[in-house]
PDB file of N, CA and C in Angstrom:
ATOM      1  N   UNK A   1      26.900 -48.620 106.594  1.00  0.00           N
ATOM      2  CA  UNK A   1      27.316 -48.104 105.278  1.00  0.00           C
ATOM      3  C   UNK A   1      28.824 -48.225 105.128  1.00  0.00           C
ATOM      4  N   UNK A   2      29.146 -48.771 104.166  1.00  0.00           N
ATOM      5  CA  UNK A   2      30.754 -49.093 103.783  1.00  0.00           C
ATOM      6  C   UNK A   2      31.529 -47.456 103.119  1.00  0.00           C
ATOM      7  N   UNK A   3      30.320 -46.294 102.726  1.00  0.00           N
ATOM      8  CA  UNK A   3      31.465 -45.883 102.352  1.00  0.00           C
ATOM      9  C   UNK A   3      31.248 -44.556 103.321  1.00  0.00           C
ATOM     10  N   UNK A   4      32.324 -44.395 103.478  1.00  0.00           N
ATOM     11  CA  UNK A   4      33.056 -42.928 104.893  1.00  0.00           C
ATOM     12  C   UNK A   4      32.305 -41.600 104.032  1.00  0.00           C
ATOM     13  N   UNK A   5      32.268 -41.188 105.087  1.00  0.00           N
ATOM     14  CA  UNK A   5      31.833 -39.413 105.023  1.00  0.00           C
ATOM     15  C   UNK A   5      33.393 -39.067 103.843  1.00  0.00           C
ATOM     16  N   UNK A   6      34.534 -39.763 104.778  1.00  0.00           N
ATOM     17  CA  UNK A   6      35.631 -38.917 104.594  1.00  0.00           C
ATOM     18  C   UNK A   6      35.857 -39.388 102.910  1.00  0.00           C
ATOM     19  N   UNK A   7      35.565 -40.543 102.416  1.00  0.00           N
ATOM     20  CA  UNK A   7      35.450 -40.986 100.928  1.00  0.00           C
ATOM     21  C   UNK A   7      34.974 -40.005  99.702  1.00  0.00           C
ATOM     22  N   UNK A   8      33.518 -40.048 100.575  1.00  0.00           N
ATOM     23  CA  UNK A   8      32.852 -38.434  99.798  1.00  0.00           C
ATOM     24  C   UNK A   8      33.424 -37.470 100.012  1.00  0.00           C
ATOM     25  N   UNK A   9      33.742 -36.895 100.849  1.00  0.00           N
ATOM     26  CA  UNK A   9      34.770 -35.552 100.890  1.00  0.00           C
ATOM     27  C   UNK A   9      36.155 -35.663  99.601  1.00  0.00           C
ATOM     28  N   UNK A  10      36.332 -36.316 100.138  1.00  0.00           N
ATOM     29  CA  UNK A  10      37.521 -36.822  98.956  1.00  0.00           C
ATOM     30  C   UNK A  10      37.324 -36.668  97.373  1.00  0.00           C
ATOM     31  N   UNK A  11      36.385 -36.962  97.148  1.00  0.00           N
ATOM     32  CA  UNK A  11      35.593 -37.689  95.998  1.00  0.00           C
ATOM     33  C   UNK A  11      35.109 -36.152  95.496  1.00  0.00           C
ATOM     34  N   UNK A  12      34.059 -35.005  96.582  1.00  0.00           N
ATOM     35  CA  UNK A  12      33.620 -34.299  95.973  1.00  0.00           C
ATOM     36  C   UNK A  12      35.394 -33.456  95.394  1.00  0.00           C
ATOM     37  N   UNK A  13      35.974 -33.076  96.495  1.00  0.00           N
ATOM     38  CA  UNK A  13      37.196 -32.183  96.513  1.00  0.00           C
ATOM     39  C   UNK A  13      37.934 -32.551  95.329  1.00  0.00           C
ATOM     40  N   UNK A  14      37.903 -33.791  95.071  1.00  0.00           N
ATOM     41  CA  UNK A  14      38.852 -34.194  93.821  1.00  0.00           C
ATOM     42  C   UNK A  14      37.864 -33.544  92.518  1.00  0.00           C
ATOM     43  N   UNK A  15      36.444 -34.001  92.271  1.00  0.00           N
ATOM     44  CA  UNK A  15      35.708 -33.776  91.516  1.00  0.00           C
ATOM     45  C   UNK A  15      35.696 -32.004  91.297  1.00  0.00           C
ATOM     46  N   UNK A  16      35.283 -31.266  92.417  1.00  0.00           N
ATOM     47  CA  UNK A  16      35.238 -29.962  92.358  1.00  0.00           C
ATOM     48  C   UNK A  16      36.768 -29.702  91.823  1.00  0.00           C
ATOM     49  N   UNK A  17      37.995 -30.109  92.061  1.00  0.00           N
ATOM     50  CA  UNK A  17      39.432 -29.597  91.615  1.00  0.00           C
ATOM     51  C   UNK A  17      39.387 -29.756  89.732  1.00  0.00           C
ATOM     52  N   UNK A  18      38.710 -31.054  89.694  1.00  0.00           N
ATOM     53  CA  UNK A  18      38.890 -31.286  88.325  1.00  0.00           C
ATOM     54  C   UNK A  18      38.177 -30.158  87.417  1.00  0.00           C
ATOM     55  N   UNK A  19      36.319 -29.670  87.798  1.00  0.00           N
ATOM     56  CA  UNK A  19      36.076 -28.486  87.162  1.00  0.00           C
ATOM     57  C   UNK A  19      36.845 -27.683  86.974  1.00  0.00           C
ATOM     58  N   UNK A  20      36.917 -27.286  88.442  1.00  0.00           N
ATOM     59  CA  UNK A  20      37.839 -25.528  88.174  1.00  0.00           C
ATOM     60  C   UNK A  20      38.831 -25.721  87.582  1.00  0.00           C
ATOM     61  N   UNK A  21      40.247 -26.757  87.119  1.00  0.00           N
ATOM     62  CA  UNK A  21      40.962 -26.894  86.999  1.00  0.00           C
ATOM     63  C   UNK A  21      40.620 -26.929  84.920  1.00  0.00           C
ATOM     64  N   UNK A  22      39.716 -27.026  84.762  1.00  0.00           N
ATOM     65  CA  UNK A  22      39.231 -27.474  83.250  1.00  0.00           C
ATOM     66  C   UNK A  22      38.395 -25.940  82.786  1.00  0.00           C
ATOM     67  N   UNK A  23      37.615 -25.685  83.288  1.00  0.00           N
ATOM     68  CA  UNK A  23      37.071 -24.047  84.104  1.00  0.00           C
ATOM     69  C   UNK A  23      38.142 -23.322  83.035  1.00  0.00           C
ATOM     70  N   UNK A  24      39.439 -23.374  84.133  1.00  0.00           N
ATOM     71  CA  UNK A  24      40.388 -22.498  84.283  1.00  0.00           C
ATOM     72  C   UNK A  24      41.054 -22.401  83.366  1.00  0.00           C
ATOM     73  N   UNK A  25      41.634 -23.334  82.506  1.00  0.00           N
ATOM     74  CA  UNK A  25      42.110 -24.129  81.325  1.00  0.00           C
ATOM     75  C   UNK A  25      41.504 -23.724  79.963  1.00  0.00           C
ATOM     76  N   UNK A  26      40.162 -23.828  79.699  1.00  0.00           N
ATOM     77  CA  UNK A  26      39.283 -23.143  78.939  1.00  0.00           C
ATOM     78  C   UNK A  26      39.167 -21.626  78.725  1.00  0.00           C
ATOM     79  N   UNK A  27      39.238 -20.859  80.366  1.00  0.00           N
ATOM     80  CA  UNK A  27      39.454 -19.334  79.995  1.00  0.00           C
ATOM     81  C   UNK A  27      40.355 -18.907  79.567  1.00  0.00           C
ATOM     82  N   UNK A  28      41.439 -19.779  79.995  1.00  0.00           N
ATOM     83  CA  UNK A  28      43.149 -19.209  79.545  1.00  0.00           C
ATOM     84  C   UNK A  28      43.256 -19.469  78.367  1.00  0.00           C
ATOM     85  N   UNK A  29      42.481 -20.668  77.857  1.00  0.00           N
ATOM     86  CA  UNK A  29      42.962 -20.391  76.159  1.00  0.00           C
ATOM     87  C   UNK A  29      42.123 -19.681  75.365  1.00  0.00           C
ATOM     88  N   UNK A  30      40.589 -19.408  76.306  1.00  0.00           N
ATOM     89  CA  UNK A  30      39.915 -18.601  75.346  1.00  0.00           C
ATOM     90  C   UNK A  30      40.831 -17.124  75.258  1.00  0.00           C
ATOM     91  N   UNK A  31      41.557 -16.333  76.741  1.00  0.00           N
ATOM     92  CA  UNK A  31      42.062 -15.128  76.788  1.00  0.00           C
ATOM     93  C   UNK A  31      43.142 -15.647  75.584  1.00  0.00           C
ATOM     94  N   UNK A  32      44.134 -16.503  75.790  1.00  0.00           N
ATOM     95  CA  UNK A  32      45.383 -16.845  74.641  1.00  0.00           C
ATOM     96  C   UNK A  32      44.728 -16.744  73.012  1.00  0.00           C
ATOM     97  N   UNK A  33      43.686 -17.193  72.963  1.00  0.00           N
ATOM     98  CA  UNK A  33      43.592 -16.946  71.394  1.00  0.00           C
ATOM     99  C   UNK A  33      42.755 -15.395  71.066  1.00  0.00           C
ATOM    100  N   UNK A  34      42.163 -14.449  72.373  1.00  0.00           N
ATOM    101  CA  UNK A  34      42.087 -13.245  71.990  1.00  0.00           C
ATOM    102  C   UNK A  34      43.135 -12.455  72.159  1.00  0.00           C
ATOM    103  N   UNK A  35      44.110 -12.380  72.997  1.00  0.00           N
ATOM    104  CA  UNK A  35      45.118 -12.115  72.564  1.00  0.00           C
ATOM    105  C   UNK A  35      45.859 -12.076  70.994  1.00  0.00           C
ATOM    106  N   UNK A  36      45.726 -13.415  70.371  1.00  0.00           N
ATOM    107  CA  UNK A  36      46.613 -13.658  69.470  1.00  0.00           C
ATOM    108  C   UNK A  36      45.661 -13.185  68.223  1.00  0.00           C
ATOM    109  N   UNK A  37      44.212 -12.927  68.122  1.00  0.00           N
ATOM    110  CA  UNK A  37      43.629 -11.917  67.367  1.00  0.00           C
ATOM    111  C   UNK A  37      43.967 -10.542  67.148  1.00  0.00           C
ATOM    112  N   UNK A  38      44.326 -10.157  68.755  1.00  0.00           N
ATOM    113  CA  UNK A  38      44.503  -8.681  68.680  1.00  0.00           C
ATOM    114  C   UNK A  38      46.040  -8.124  68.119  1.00  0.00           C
ATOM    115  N   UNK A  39      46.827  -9.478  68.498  1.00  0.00           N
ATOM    116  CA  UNK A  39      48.375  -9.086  67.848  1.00  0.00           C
ATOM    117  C   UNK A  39      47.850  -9.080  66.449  1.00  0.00           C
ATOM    118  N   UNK A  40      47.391  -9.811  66.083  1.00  0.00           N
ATOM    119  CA  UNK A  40      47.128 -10.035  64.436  1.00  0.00           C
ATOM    120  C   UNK A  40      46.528  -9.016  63.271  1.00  0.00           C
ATOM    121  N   UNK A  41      45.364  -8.398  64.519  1.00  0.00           N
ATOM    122  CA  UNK A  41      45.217  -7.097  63.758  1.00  0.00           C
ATOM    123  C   UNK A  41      46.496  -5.982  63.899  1.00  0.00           C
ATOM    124  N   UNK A  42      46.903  -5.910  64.681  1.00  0.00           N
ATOM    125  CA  UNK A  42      47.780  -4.600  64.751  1.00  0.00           C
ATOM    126  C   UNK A  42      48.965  -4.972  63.205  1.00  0.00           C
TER     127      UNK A  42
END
């Protein structure tokens, strides 16, 4: 087999970084725009 254990490792770690990293990205702007509701009512 041409491709390495260590390829896939690579491959998942990059892949898994990219979720959480998009994940993470998504909650922060969902919290940023409830935030900017709640300034809005006050």
């Amino acid at each position: 087999m041409s491709v390495s254990i260590g390829n896939i490792l690579i491959t998942v770690v990059v892949f898994i970084d990219f979720v959480v990293k998009s994940l993470f990205h998504r909650f922060y702007v969902m919290v940023y725009a409830i935030k900017q509701l709640l300034v809005k009512r006050r």
